[in-house]
Protein backbone atom coordinates (compact mmCIF):
# COMPACT_ATOMS: atom_id res chain seq x y z
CA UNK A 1 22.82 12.65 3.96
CA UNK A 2 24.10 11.99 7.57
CA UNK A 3 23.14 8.58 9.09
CA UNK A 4 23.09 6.84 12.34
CA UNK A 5 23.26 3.04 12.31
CA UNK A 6 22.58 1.57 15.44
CA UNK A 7 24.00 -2.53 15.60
CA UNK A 8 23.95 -5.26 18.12
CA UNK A 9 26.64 -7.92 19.15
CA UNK A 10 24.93 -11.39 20.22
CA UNK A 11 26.49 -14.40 21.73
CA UNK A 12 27.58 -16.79 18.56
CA UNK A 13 24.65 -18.81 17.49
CA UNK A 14 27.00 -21.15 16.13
CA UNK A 15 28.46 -22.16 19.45
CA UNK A 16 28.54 -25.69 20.44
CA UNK A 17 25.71 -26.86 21.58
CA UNK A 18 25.56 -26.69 25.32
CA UNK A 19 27.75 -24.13 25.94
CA UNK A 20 24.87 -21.48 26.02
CA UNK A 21 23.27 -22.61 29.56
CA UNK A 22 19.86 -21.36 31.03
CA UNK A 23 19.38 -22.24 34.81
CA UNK A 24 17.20 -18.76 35.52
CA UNK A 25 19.93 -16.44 33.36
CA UNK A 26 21.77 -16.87 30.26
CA UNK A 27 25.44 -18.12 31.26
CA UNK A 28 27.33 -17.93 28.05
CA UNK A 29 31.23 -18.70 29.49
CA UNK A 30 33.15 -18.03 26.95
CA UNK A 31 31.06 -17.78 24.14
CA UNK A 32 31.85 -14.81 21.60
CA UNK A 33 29.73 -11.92 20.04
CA UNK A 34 29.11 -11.73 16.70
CA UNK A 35 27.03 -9.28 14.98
CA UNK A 36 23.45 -9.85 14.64
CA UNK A 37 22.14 -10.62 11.37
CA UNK A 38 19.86 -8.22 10.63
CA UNK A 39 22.19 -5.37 12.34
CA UNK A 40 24.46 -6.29 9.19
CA UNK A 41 21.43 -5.93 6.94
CA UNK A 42 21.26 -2.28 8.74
CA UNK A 43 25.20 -1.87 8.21
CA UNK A 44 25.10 -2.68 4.16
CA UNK A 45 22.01 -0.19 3.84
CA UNK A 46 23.55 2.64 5.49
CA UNK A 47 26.78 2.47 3.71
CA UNK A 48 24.87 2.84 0.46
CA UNK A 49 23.18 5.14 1.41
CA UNK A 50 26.18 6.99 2.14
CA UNK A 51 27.85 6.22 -0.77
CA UNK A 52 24.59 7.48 -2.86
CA UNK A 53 23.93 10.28 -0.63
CA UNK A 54 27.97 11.45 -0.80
CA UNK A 55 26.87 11.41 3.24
CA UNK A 56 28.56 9.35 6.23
CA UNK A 57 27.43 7.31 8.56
CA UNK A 58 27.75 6.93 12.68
CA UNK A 59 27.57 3.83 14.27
CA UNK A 60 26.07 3.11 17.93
CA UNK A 61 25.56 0.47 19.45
CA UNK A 62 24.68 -0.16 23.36
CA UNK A 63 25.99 -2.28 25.94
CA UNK A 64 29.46 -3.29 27.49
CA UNK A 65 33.20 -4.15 25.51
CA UNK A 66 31.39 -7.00 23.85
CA UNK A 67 30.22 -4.11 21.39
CA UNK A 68 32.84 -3.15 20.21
CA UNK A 69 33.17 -5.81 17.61
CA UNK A 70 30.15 -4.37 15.61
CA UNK A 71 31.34 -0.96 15.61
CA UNK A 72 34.84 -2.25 14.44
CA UNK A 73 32.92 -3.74 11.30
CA UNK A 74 31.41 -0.33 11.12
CA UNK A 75 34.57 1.60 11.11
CA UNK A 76 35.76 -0.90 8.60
CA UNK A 77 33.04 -0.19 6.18
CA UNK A 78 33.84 3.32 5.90
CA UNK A 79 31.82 4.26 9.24
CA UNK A 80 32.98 8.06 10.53
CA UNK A 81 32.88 8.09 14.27
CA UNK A 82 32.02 5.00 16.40
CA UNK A 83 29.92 5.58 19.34
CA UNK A 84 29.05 3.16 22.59
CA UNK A 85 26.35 3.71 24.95
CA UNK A 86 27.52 1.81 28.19
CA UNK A 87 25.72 -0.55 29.57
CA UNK A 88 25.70 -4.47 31.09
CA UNK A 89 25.31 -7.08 28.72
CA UNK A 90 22.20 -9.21 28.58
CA UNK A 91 18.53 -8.73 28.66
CA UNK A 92 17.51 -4.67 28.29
CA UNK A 93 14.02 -3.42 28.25
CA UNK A 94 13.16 -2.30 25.02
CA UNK A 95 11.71 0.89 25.83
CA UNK A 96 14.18 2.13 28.35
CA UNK A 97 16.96 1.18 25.13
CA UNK A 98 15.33 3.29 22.61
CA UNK A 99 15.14 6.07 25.32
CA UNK A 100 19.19 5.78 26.00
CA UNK A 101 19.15 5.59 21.95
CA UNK A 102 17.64 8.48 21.71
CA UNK A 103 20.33 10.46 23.85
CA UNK A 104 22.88 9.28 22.29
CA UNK A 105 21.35 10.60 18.91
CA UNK A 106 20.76 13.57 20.18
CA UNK A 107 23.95 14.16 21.55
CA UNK A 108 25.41 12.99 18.06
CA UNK A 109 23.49 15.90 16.46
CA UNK A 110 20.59 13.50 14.99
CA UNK A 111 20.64 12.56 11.16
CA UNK A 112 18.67 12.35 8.11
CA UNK A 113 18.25 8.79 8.37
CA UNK A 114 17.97 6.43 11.25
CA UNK A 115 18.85 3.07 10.49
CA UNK A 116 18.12 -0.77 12.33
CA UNK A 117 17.99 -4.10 12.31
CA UNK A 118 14.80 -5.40 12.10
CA UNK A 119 15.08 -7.35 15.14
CA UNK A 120 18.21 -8.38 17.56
CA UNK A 121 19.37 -11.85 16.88
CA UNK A 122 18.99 -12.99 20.63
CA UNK A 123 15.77 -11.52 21.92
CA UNK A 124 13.92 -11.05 18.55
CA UNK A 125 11.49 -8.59 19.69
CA UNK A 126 11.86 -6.29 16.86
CA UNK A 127 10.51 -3.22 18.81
CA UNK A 128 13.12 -1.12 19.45
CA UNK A 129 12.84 0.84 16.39
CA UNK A 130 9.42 1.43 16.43
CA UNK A 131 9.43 3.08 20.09
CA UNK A 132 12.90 4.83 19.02
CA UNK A 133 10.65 6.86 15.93
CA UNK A 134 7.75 7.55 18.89
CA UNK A 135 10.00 8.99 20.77
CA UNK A 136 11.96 11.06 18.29
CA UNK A 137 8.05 11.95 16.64
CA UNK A 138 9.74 10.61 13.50
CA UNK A 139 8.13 8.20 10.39
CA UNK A 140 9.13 4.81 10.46
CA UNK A 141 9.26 2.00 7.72
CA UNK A 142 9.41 -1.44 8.85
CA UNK A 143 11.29 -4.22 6.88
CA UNK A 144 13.45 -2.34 4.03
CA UNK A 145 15.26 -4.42 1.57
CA UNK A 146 16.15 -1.61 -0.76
CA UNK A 147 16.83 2.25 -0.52
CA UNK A 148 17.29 4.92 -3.48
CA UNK A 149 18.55 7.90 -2.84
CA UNK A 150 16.21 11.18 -4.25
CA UNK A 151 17.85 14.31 -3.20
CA UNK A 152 16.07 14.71 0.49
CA UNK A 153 14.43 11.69 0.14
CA UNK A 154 14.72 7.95 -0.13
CA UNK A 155 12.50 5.63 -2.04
CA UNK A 156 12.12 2.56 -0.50
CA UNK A 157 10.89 -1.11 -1.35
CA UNK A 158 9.80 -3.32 2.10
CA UNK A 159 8.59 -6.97 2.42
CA UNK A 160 5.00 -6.98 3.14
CA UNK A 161 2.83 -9.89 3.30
CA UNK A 162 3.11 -11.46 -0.64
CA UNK A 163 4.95 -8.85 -1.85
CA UNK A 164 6.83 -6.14 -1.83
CA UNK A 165 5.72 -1.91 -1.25
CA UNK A 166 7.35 1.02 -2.89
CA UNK A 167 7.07 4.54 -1.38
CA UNK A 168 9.00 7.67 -1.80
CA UNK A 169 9.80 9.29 1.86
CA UNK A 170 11.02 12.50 3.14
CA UNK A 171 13.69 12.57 5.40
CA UNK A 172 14.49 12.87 8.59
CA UNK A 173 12.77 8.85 8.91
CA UNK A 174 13.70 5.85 10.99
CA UNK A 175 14.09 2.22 8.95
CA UNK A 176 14.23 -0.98 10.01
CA UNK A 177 16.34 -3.22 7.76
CA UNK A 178 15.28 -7.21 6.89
CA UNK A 179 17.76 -9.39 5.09
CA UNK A 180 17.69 -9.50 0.94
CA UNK A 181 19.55 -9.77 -1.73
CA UNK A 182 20.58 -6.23 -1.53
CA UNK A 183 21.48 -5.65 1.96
CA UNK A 184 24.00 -8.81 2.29
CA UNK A 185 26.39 -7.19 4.09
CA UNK A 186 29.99 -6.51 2.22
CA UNK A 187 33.22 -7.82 3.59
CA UNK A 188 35.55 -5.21 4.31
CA UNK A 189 39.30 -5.28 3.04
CA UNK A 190 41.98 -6.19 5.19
CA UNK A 191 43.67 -2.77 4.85
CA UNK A 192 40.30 -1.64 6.08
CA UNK A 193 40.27 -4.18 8.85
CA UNK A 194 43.55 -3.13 10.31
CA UNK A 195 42.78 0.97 10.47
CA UNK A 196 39.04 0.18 11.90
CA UNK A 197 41.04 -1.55 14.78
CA UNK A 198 43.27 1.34 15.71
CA UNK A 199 40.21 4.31 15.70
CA UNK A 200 38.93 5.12 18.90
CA UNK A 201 35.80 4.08 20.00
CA UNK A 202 33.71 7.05 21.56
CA UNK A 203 31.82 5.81 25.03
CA UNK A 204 28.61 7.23 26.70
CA UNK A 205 26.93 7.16 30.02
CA UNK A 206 23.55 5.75 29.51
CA UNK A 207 20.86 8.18 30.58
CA UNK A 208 18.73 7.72 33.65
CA UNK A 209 15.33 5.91 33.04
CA UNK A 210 12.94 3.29 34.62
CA UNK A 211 12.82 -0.26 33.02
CA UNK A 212 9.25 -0.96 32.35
CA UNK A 213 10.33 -4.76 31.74
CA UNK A 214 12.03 -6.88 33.53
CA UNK A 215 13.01 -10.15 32.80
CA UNK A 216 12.46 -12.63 35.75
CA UNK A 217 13.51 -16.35 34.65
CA UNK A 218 14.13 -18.16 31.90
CA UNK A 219 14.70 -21.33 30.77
CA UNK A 220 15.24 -23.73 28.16
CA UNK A 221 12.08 -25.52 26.46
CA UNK A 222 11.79 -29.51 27.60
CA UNK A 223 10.45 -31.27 24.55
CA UNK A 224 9.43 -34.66 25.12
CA UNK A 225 9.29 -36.90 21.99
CA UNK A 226 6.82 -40.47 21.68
CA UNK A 227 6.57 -42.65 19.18
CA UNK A 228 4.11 -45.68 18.61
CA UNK A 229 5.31 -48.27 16.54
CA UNK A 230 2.70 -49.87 13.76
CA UNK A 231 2.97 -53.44 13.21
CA UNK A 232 1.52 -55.60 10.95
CA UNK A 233 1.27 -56.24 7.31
CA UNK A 234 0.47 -53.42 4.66
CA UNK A 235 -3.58 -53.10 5.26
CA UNK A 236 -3.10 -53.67 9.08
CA UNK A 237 -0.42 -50.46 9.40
CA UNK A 238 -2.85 -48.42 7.49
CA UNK A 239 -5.77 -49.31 9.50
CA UNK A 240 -3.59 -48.68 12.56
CA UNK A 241 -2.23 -45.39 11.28
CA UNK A 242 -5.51 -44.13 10.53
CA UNK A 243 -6.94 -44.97 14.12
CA UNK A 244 -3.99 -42.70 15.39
CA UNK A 245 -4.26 -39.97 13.13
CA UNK A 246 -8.23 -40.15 14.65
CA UNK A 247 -7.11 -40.42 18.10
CA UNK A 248 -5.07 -37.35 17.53
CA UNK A 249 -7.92 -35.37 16.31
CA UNK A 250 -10.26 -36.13 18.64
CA UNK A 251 -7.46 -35.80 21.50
CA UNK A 252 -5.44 -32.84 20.22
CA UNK A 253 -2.34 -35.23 20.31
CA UNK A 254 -2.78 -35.92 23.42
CA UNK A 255 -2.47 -39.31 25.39
């Protein structure tokens, strides 16, 4: 079964605090990229599907240098070509992605099995896949925490709301991958480590197309925080914390 796994660096969400500044933009300095979370959910599934499958796997990912240190973890993990659709780093519109996606699969000679993240660690709007299978006129499966391999086809268990649904799919499908116990992504060796960092790294133009989203500002949420204090002895703080809790129900927490 051939796959394509398309990952995601974001900046570190473990940077200090502070060092990830919004006055309009995101100014990040010197802050690294990591891979996303769920894009290494994506990465464990496709290698065993691989593995199952006696397939191999192609990983893309789109966007500038800052990339490359998903793909590496790809080629690590036994990934066969890496690809990189260029592009500036930072805010991209969804649909104008999954078009330049869509190239790049196509010029990769497509696959049985289309694989993502359920949503990028940074933006988290968790549509990318979705418009990627409209465009491609493909099925798509939302939220897959397990995949068994069934000749041509893949049964597959995804989170749903209290529970979990089975279903037995043809290929060729698109899958969006949620974290679980079985898609914690492996750790590669450090034999494994070293060759992934010496393969070359294939890079694309991006094809023309139209953002149909545009981000124009943002910023980072003020929270204000106030606090009454109750005085009193034990009968006289109830009575007063009732009358607030009152006050905020009439009032809607307001002032």
């Amino acid at each position: 079964m051939r796959i394509l796994c398309f990952l995601k660096a974001i900046l570190d969400p473990e940077a200090p605090p502070g060092a990830i500044r919004f006055p309009g933009k995101v100014e990040s300095g010197d802050v690294s990229t990591v891979l996303g979370p769920f894009e290494g959910n994506a990465l464990e599934l496709s290698v065993q599907v691989a593995e199952a499958s006696s397939g191999a796997f192609v990983a893309v990912a789109m966007g500038d240098a800052a990339q490359d240190v998903t793909l590496r973890k790809a080629l690590a993990l036994g990934a066969e070509r890496a690809v990189r659709v260029d592009a500036p780093l930072g805010f991209q519109d969804p649909l104008a992605v999954a078009r330049r996606l869509r190239a790049a699969a196509e010029a990769a000679g497509g696959a049985d099995l289309y694989v993502f993240g359920r949503q990028a660690g940074d933006w988290d709007m968790g549509v990318t896949a979705g418009l990627f299978a409209g465009l491609l006129d493909l099925p798509f499966v939302p939220l897959v925490q397990h995949a068994e391999v069934s000749g041509q086809s893949l049964r597959l268990r995804r989170e749903i709301a209290g529970g979990y649904e089975e279903s037995l799919r043809q290929t060729p499908l698109v899958v969006s991958v949620t974290n679980g116990p079985g898609t914690l992504m492996r750790l590669p060796k450090v034999k494994d480590v070293m060759l992934a960092n010496r393969k070359p790294i294939d890079v694309l133009q991006p094809v023309a197309t139209e953002p149909t989203l545009e981000l124009q500002e943002i910023a980072q949420a003020q929270v204000t925080r106030q606090g009454r204090m109750i005085t009193g002895d034990t009968a006289q703080q109830a009575a007063g914390l009732a009358a607030e809790l009152r006050r905020f129900l009439v009032t809607g927490g307001g002032n």
